[in-house]
C-alpha atoms as a PDB file:
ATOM      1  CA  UNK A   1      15.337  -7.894  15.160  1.00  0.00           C
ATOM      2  CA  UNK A   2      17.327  -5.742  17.559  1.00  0.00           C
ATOM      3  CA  UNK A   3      15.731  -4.579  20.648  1.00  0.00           C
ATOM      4  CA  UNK A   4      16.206  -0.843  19.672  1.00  0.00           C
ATOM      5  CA  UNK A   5      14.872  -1.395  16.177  1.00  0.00           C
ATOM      6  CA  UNK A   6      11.769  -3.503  18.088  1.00  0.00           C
ATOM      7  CA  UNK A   7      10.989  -0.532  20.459  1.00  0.00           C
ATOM      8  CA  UNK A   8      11.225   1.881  17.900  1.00  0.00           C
ATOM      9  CA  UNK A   9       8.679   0.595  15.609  1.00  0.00           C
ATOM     10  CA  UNK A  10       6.666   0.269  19.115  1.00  0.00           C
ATOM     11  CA  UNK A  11       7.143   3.930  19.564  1.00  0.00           C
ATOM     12  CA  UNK A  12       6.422   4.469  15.798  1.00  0.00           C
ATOM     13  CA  UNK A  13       2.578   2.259  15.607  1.00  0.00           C
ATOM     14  CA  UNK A  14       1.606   4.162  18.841  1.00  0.00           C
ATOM     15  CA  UNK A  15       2.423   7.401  17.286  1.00  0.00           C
ATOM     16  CA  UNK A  16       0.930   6.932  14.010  1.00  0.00           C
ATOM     17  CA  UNK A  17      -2.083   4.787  14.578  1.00  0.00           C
ATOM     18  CA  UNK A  18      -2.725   5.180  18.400  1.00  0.00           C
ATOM     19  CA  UNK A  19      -2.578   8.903  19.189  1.00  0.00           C
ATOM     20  CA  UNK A  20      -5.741   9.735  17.491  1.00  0.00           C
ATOM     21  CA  UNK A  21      -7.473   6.328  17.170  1.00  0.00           C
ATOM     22  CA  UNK A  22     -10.865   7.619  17.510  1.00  0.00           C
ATOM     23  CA  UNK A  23     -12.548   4.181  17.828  1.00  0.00           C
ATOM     24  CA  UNK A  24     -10.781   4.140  21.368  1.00  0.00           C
ATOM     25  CA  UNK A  25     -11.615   7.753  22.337  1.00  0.00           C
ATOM     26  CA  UNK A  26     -15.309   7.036  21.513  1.00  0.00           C
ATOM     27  CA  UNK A  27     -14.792   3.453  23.684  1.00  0.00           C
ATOM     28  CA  UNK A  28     -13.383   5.662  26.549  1.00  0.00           C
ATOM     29  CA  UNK A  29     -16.034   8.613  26.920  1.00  0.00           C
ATOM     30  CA  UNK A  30     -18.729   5.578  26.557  1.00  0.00           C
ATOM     31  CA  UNK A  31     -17.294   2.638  28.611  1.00  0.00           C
ATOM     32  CA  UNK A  32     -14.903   3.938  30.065  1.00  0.00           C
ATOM     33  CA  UNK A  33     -10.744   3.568  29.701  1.00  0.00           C
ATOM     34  CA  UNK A  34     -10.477  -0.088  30.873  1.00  0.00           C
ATOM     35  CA  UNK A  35     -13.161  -1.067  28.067  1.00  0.00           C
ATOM     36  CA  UNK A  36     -11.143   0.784  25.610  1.00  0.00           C
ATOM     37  CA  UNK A  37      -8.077  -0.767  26.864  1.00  0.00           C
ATOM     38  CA  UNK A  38      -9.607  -4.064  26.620  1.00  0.00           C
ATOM     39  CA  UNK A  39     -10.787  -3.654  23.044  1.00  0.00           C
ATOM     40  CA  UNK A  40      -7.419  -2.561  21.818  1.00  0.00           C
ATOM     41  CA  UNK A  41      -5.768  -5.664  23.667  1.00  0.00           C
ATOM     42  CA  UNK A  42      -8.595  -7.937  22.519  1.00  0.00           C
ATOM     43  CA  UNK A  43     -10.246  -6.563  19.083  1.00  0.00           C
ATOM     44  CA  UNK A  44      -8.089  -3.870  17.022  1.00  0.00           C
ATOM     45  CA  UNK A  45      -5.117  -5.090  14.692  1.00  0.00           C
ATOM     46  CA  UNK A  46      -2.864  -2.545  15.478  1.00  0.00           C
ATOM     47  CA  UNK A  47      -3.544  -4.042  19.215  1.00  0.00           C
ATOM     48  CA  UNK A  48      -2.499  -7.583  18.260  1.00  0.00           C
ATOM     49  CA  UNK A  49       0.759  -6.073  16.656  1.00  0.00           C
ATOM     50  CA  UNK A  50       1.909  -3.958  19.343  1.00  0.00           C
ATOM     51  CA  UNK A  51       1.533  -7.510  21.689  1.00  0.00           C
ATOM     52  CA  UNK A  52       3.056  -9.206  19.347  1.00  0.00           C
ATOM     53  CA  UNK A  53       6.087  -6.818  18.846  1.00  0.00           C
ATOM     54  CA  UNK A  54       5.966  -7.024  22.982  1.00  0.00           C
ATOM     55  CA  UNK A  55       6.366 -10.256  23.247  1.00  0.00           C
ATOM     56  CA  UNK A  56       9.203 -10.061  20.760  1.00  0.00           C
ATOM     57  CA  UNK A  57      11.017  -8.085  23.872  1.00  0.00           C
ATOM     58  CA  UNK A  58      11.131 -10.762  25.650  1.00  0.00           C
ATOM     59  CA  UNK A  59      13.536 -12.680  24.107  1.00  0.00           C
ATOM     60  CA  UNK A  60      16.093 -10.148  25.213  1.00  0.00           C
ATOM     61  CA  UNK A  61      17.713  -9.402  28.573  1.00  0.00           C
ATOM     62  CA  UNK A  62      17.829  -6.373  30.366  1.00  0.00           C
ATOM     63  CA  UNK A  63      21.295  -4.647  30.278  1.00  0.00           C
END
């Protein structure tokens, strides 16, 4: 994949699934936002994609 095509379907999961997660907004008034961080990193699938699609970046220099 292309790094524009990568960081757009970045910019596209956040929008869609991470704007209104409210798993994460109940983690953040309970815990706190470094617990709800954490579980997003750690627990949630949309989490593990977003990492994965970051590491994906890597693989491509900065121009």
């Amino acid at each position: 994949m292309e790094r524009r095509v990568v960081t757009e379907e970045i910019e596209w999961t956040l929008n869609t699934f991470c704007r209104d997660c409210f798993v994460r907004d109940a983690f953040k008034k309970d815990y706190g936002k470094n617990y709800a961080q954490s579980f997003c990193n750690r627990d949630c699938s949309v989490g593990k994609r977003l990492q994965a699609l970051g590491e994906s970046l890597l693989q491509y220099k900065k121009v």
